[in-house]
N, C-alpha and C. Protein backbone atom coordinates (compact mmCIF):
# COMPACT_ATOMS: atom_id res chain seq x y z
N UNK A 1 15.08 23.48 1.59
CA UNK A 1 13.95 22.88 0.91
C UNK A 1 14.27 22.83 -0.58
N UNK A 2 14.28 21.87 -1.10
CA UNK A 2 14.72 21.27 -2.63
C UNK A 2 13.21 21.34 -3.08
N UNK A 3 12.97 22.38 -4.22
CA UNK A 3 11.39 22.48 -4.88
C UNK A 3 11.93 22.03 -6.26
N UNK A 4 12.96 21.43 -6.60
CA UNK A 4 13.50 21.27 -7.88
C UNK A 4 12.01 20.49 -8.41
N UNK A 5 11.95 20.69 -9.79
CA UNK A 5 10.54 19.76 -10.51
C UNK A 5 10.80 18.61 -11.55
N UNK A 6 10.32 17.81 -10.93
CA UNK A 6 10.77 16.53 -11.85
C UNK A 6 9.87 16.57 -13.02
N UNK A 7 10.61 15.40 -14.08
CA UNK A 7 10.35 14.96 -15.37
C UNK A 7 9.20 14.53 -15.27
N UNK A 8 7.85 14.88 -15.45
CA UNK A 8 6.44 14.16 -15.02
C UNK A 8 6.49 12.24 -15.99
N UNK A 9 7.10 12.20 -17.26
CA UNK A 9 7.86 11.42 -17.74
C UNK A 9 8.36 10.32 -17.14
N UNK A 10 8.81 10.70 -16.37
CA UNK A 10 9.59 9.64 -15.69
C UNK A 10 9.83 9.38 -13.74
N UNK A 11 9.17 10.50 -13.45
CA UNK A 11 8.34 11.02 -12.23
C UNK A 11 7.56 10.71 -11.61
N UNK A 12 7.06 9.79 -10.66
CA UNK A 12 5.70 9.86 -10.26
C UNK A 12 5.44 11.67 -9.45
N UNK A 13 6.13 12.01 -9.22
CA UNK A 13 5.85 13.40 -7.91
C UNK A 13 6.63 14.32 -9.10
N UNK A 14 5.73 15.93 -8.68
CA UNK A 14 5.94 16.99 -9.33
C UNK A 14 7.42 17.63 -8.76
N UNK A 15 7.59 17.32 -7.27
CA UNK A 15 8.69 18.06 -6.78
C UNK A 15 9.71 17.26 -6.24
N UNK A 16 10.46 17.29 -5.77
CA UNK A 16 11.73 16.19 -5.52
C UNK A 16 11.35 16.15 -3.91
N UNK A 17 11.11 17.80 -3.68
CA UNK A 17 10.36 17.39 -2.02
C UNK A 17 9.08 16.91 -1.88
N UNK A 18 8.36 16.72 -2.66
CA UNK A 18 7.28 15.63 -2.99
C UNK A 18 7.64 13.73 -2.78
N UNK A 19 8.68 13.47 -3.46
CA UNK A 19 9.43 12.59 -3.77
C UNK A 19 10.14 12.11 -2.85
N UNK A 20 10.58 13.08 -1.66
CA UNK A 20 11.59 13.17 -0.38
C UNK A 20 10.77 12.60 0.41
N UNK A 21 9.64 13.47 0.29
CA UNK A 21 8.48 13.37 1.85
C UNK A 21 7.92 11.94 1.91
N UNK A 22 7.49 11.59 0.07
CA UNK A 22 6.64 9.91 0.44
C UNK A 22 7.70 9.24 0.81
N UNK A 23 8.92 9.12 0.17
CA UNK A 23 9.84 8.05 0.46
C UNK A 23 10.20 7.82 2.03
N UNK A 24 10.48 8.83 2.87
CA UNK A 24 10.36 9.47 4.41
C UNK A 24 9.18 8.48 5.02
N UNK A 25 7.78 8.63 4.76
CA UNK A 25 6.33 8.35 5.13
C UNK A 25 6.64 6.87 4.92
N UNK A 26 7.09 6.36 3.25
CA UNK A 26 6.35 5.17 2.91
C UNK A 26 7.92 4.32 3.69
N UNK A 27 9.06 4.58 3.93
CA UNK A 27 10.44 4.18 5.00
C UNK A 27 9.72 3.81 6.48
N UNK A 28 9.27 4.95 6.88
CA UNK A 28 8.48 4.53 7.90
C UNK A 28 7.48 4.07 7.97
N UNK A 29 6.58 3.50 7.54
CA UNK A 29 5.58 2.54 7.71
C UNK A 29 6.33 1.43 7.36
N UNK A 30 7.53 1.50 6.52
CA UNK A 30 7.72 -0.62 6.18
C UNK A 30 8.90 -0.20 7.77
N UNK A 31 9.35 0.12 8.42
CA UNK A 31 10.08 0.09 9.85
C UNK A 31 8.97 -0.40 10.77
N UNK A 32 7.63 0.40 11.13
CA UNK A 32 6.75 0.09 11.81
C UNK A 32 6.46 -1.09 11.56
N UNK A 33 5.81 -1.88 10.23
CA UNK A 33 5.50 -2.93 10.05
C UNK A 33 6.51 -3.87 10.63
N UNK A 34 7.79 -3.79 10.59
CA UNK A 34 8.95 -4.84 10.60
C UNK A 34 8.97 -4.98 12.11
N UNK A 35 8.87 -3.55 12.91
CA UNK A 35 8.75 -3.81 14.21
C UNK A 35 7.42 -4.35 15.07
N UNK A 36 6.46 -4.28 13.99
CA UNK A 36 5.42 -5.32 15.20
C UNK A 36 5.53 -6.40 15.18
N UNK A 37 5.28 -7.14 16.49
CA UNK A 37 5.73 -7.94 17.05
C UNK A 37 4.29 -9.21 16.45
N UNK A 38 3.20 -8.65 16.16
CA UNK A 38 1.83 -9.61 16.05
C UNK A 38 2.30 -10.32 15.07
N UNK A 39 2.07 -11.78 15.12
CA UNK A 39 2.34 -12.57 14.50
C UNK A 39 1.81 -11.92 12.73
N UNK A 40 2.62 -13.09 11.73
CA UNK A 40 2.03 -13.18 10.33
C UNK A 40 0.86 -13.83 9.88
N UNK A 41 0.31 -13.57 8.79
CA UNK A 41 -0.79 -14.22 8.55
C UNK A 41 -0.03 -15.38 7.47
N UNK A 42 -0.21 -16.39 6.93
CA UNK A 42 0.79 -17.33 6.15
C UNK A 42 -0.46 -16.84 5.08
N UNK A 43 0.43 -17.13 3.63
CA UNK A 43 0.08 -16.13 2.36
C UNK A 43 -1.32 -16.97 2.01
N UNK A 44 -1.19 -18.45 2.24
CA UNK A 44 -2.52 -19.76 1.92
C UNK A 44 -3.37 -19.21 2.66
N UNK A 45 -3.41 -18.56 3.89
CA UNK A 45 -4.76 -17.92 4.90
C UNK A 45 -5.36 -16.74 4.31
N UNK A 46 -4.26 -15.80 3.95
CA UNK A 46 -4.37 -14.49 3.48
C UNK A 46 -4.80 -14.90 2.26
N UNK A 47 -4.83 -15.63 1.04
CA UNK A 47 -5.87 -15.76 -0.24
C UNK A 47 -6.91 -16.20 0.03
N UNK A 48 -7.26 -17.29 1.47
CA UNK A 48 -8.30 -17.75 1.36
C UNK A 48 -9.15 -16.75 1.67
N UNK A 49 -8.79 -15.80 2.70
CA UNK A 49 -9.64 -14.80 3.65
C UNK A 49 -10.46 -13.72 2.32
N UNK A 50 -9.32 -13.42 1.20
CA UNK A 50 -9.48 -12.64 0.31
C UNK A 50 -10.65 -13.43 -0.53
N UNK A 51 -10.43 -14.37 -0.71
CA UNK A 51 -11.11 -15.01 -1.71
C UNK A 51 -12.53 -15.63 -1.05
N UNK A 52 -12.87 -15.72 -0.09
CA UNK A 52 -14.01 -15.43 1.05
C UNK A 52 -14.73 -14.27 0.78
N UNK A 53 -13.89 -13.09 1.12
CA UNK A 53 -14.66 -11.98 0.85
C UNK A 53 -14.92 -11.68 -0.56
N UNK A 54 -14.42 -11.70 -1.59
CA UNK A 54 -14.76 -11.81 -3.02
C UNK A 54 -15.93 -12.05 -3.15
N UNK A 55 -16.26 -13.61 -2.86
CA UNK A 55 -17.43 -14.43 -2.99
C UNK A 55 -18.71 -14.13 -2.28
N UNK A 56 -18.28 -13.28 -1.19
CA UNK A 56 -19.37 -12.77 -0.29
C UNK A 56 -19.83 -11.89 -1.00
N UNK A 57 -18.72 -11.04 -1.81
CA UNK A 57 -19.48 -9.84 -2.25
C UNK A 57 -19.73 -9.77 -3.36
N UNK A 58 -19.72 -10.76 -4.40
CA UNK A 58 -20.02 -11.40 -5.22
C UNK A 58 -21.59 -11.71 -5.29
N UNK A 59 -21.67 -12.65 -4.28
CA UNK A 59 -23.30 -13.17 -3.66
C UNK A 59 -23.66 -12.06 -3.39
N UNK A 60 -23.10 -10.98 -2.85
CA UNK A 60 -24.53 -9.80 -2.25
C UNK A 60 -24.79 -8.79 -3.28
N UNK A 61 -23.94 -8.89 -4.21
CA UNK A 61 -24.12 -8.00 -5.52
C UNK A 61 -25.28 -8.91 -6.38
N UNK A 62 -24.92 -9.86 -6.32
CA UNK A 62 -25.99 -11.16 -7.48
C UNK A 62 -27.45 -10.92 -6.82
N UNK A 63 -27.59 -10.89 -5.10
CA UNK A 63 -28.78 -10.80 -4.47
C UNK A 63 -29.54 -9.32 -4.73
N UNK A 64 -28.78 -8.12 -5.09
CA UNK A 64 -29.20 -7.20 -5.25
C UNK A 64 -30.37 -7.28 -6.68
């Protein structure tokens, strides 16, 4: 176990096994992602969907 302590400076993580573990976590979730098989959303769907909900919640904040 490496507890060495990083440069907070230049660091996001206090410990290098801090640093070990997300990189580990955040490796495996972009593997998982790459291996599902469910189609993509195309990026023109994915702004509109975003920009839908914006406006929705936009309007229900204005209605408040």
């Amino acid at each position: 176990m490496n507890t060495a302590f990083l440069d907070p400076l230049i660091y996001e993580f206090d410990t290098v096994e801090e640093a070990e573990s997300y990189d580990a976590w955040f490796r495996a979730k972009v593997e998982k992602s790459i291996a599902d098989p469910t189609p993509s959303m195309p990026h023109d769907e994915a702004m509109a969907f975003v920009d839908a909900e914006l406006e929705r919640r936009r309007a229900a904040r204005a209605a408040r």
